[in-house]
Protein backbone atom coordinates (compact mmCIF):
# COMPACT_ATOMS: atom_id res chain seq x y z
CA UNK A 1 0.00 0.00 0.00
CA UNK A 2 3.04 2.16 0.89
CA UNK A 3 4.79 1.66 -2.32
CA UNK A 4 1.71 2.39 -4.41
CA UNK A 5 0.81 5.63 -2.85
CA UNK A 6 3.77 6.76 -2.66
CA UNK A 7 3.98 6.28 -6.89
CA UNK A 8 0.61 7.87 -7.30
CA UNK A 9 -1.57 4.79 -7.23
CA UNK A 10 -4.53 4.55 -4.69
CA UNK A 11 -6.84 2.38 -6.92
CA UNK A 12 -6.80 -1.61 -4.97
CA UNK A 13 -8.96 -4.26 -6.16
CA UNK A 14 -10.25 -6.92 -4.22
CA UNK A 15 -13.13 -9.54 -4.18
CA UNK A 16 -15.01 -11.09 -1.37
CA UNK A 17 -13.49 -14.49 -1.78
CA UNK A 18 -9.84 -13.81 -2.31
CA UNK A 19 -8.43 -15.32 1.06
CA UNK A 20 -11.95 -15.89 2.18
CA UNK A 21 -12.05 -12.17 2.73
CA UNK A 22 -8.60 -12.39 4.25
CA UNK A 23 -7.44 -10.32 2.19
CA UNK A 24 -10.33 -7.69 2.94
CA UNK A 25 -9.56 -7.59 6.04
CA UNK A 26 -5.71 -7.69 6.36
CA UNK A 27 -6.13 -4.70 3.63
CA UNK A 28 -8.66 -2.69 6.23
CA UNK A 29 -6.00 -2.98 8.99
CA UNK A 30 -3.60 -1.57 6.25
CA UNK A 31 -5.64 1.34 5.70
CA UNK A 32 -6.70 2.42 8.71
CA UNK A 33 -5.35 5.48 9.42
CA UNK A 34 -5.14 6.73 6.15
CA UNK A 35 -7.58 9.14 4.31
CA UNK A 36 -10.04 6.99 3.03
CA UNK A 37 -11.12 10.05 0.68
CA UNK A 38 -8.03 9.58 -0.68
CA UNK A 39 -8.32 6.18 -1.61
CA UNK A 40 -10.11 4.13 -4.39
CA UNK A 41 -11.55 0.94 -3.22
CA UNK A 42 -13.04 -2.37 -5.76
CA UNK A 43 -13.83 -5.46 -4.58
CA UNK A 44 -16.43 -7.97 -6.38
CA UNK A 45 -18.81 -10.31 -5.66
CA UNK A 46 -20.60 -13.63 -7.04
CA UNK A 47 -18.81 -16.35 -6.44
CA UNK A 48 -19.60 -18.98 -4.04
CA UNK A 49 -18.46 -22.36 -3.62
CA UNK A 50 -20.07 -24.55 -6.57
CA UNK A 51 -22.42 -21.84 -7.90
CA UNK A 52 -22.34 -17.70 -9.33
CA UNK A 53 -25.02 -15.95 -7.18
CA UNK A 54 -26.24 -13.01 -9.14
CA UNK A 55 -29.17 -12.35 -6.41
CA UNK A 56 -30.65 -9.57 -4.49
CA UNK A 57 -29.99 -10.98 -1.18
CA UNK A 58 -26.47 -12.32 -2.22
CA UNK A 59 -25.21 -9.22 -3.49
CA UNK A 60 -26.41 -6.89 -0.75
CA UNK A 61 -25.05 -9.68 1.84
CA UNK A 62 -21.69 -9.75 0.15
CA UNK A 63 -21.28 -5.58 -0.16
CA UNK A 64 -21.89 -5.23 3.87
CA UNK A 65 -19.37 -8.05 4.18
CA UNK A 66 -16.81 -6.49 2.57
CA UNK A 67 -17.44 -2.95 4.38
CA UNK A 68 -17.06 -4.47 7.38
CA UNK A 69 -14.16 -6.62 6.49
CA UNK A 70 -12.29 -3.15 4.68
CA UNK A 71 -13.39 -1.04 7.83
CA UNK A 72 -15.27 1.44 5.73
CA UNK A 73 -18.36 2.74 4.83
CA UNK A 74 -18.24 2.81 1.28
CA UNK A 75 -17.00 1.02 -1.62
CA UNK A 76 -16.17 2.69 -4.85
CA UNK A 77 -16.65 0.57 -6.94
CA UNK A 78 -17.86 -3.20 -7.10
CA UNK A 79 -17.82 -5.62 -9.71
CA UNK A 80 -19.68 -8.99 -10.54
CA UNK A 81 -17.65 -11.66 -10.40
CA UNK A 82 -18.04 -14.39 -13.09
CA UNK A 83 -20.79 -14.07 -15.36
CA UNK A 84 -24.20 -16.20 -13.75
CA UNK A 85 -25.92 -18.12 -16.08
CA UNK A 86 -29.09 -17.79 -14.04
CA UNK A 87 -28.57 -13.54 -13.48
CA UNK A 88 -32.41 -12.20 -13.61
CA UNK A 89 -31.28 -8.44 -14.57
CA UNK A 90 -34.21 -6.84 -12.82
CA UNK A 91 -33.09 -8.69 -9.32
CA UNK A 92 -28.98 -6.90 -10.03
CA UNK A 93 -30.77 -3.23 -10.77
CA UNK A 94 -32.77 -4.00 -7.80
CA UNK A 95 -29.69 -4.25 -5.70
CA UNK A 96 -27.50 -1.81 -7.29
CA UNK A 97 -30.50 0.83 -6.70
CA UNK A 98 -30.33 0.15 -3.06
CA UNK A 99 -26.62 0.54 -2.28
CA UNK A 100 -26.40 3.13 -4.71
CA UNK A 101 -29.30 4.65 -2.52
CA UNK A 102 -27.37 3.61 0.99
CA UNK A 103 -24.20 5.66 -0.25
CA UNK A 104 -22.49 1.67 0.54
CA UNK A 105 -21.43 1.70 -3.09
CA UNK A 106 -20.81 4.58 -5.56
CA UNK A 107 -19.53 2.81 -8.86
CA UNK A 108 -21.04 -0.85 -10.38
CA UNK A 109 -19.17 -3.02 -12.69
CA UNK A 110 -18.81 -6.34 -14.33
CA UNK A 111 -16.25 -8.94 -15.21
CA UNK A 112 -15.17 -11.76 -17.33
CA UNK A 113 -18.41 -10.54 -19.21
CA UNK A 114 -19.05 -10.52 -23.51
CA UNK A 115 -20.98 -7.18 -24.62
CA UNK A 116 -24.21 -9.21 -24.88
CA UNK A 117 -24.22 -9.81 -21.07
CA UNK A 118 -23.26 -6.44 -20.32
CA UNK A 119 -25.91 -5.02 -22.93
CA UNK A 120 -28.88 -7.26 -20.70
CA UNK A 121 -28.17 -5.78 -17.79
CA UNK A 122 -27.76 -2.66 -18.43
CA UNK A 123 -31.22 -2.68 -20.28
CA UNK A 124 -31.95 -2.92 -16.21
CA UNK A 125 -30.02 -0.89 -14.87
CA UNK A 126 -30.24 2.72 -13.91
CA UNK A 127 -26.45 3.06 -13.42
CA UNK A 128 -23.85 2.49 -16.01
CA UNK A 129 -21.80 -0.22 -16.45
CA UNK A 130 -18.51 1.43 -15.70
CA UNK A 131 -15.74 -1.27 -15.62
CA UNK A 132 -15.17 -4.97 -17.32
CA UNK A 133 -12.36 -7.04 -15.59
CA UNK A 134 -11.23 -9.39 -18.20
CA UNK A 135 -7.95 -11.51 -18.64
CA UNK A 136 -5.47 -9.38 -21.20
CA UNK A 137 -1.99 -9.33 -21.30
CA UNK A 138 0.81 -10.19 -23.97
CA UNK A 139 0.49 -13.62 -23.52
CA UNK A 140 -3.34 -13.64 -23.11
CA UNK A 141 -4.86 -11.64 -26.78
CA UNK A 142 -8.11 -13.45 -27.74
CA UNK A 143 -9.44 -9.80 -27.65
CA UNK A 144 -6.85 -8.35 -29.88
CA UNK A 145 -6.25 -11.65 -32.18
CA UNK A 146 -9.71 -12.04 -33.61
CA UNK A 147 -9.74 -8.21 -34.80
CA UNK A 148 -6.58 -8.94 -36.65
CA UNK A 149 -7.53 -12.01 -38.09
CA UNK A 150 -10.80 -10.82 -39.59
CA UNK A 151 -12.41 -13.00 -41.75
CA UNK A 152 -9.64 -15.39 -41.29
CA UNK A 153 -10.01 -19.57 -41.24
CA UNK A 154 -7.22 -19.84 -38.68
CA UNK A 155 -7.74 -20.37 -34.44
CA UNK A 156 -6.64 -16.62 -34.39
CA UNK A 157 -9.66 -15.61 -36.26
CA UNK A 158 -11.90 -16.80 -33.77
CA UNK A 159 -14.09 -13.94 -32.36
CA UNK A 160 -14.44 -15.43 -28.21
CA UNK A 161 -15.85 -12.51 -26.71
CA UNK A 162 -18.52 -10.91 -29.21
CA UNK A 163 -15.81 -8.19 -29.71
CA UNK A 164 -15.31 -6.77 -25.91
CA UNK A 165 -12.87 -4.32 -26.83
CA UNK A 166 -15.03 -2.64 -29.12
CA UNK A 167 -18.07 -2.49 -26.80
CA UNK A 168 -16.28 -1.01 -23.92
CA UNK A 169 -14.86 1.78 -26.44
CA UNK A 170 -18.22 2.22 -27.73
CA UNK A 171 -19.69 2.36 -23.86
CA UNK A 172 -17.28 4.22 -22.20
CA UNK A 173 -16.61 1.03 -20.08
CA UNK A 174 -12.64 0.29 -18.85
CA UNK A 175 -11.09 -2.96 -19.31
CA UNK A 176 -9.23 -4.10 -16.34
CA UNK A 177 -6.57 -6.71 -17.84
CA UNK A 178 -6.61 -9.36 -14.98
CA UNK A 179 -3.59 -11.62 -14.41
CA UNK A 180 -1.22 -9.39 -17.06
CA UNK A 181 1.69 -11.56 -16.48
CA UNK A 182 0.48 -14.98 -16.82
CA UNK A 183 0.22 -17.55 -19.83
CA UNK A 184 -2.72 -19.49 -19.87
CA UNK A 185 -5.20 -20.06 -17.26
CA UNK A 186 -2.88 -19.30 -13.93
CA UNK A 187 0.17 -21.15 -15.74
CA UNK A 188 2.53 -18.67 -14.65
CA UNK A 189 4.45 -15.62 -15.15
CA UNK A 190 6.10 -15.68 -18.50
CA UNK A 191 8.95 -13.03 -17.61
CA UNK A 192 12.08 -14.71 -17.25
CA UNK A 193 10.56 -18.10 -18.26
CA UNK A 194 12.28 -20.79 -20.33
CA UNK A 195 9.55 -21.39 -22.44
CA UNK A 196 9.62 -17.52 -23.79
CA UNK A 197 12.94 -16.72 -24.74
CA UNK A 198 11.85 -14.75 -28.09
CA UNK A 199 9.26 -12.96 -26.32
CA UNK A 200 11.82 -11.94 -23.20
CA UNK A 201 14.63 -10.94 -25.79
CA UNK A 202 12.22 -8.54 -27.41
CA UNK A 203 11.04 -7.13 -23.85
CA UNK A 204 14.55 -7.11 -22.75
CA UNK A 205 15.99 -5.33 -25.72
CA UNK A 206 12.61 -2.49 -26.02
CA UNK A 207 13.06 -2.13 -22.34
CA UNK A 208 16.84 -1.14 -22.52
CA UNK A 209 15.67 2.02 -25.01
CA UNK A 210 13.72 3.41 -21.88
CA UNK A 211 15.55 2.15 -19.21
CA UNK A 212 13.12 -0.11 -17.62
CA UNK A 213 12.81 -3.64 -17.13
CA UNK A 214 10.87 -6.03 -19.14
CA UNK A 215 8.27 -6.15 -15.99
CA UNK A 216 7.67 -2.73 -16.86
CA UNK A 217 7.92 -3.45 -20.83
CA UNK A 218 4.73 -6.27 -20.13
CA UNK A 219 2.86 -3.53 -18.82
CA UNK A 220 3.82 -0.44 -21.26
CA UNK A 221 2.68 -2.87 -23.99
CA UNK A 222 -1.01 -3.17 -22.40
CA UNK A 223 -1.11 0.49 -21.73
CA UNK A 224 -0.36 1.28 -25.20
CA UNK A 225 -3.44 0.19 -26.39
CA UNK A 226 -5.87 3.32 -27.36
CA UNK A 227 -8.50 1.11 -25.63
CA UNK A 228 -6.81 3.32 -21.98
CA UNK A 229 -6.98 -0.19 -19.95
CA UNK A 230 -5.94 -0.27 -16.40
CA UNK A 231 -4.16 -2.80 -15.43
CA UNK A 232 -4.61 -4.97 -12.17
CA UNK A 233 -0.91 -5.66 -11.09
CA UNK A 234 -1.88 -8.29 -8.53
CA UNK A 235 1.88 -8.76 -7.23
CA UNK A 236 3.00 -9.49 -3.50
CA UNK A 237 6.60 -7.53 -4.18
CA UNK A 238 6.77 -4.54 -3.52
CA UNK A 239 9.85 -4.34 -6.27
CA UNK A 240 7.57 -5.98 -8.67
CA UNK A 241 4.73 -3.31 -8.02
CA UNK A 242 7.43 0.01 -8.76
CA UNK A 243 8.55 -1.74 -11.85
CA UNK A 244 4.67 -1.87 -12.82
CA UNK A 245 3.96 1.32 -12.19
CA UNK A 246 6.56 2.97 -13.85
CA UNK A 247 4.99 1.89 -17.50
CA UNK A 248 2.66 4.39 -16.78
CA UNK A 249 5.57 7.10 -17.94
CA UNK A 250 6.37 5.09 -20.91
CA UNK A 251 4.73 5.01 -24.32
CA UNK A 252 6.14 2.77 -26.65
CA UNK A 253 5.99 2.96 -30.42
CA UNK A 254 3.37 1.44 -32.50
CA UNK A 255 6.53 -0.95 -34.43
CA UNK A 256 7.41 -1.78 -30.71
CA UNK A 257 3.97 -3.02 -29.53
CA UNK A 258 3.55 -5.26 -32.83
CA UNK A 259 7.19 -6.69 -32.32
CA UNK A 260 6.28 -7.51 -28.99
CA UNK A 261 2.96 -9.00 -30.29
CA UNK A 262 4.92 -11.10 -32.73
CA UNK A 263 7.36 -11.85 -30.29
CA UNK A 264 4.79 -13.78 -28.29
CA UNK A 265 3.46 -16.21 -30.99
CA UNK A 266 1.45 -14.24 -32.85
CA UNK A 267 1.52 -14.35 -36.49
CA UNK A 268 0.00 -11.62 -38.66
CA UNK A 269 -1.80 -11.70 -41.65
């Protein structure tokens, strides 16, 4: 918390289930005598053992959780988990109306949601959608590959999000790339891994031209996108988190982001 503030980041993400709210409340005890006016707070909700729960009751149950757990009395913004297959829209507008209403939340969100979903609900809602947490990173470009590979009869050209990229740029709704560093489904990081080398060559070498590592390089590549993501760093190192945030001061060319793309298997038309 220290080492983000102190580099001019005060947005922290969390969800009600990460450390069965462990991590809520260790993060609350963190916080505690700082400005909460200052801070932004996320955390998301949905996900219970076996099932998505998408209603009334859970969602209201969950958000006074969390306050308690984080020791405040508002959250800025909250997400919904994982997309449920049984979500009755007018039940989520129901909810979000009332803890709008309460002041317990000021900002609603999804994740891991295709522009259809998001379109449903907000048919409902009488917020906006304001955020979509999806998985994005150089390793992780379903979003990015299919819009490349238009019209294409490769796996590439497979459109596996109804275009999500698009919608949110249409909708004023950010993309929060979840798990930046990792290949695959929780697989690992793919900095400094064997399996890479081409890919962590190309970071390396970019990464020299601004001084920065290729930490930093994995991040400058996602904030390069005109799409003006925002990245959830998810590290326990305070090292790792500086070298993050410095890609925020770094824009790298447009020949830079597609050798890095190329770098990391991707072929182009």
């Amino acid at each position: 918390v220290d080492v983000a503030l102190s580099n001019g980041a005060n947005f922290f993400d969390h969800a009600d289930i990460y450390g069965g709210g462990k991590s809520e409340e260790v993060f609350g005890k963190a916080i505690a005598s700082l400005d909460r006016e200052k801070l932004l707070i996320q955390t998301k909700c949905g996900i219970r053992k076996g099932f998505f729960d998408f209603s009334y009751e859970h969602i209201v149950n969950s958000v006074d959780g969390s306050l308690k757990r984080l020791g405040t009395d508002y959250i800025d913004v909250l997400l919904l988990h994982r997309p449920d297959a049984l979500m009755e829209p007018e039940e989520v507008a129901r909810a979000f109306d009332a803890l709008k209403a309460s002041g317990k939340v000021r900002h609603f969100g999804v994740s891991n949601q295709n522009p259809h979903q998001m379109a449903l609900l907000q048919k409902y809602l009488n917020v906006p959608v304001c955020a979509n947490q999806l998985q994005f990173g150089v390793m992780h470009t379903p979003m990015i590959d299919f819009g490349v590979n238009v019209n294409m009869q490769n796996d590439a050209g497979v459109n596996r999000d109804a275009g999500n990229i698009e919608y949110c740029r249409l909708n004023d709704i950010t993309i929060q790339p979840w798990s930046p560093m990792q290949h695959g489904f929780f697989k690992g990081c793919f900095i400094d891994n064997e399996k890479f080398p081409e890919l962590n060559n190309i970071l390396e070498k970019i990464g020299e031209k601004y001084g920065v590592t290729k930490t930093t390089m994995a991040f400058c590549w996602i904030l390069r996108h005109p799409a003006k993501m925002q990245p959830v760093t998810g590290t326990t190192k305070p090292s790792r988190l500086s070298e993050c945030l410095k890609a925020a001061d770094v824009k790298i060319t447009r020949e830079e982001w597609y050798e890095i793309y190329r770098a990391a298997g991707n072929v182009l038309p």
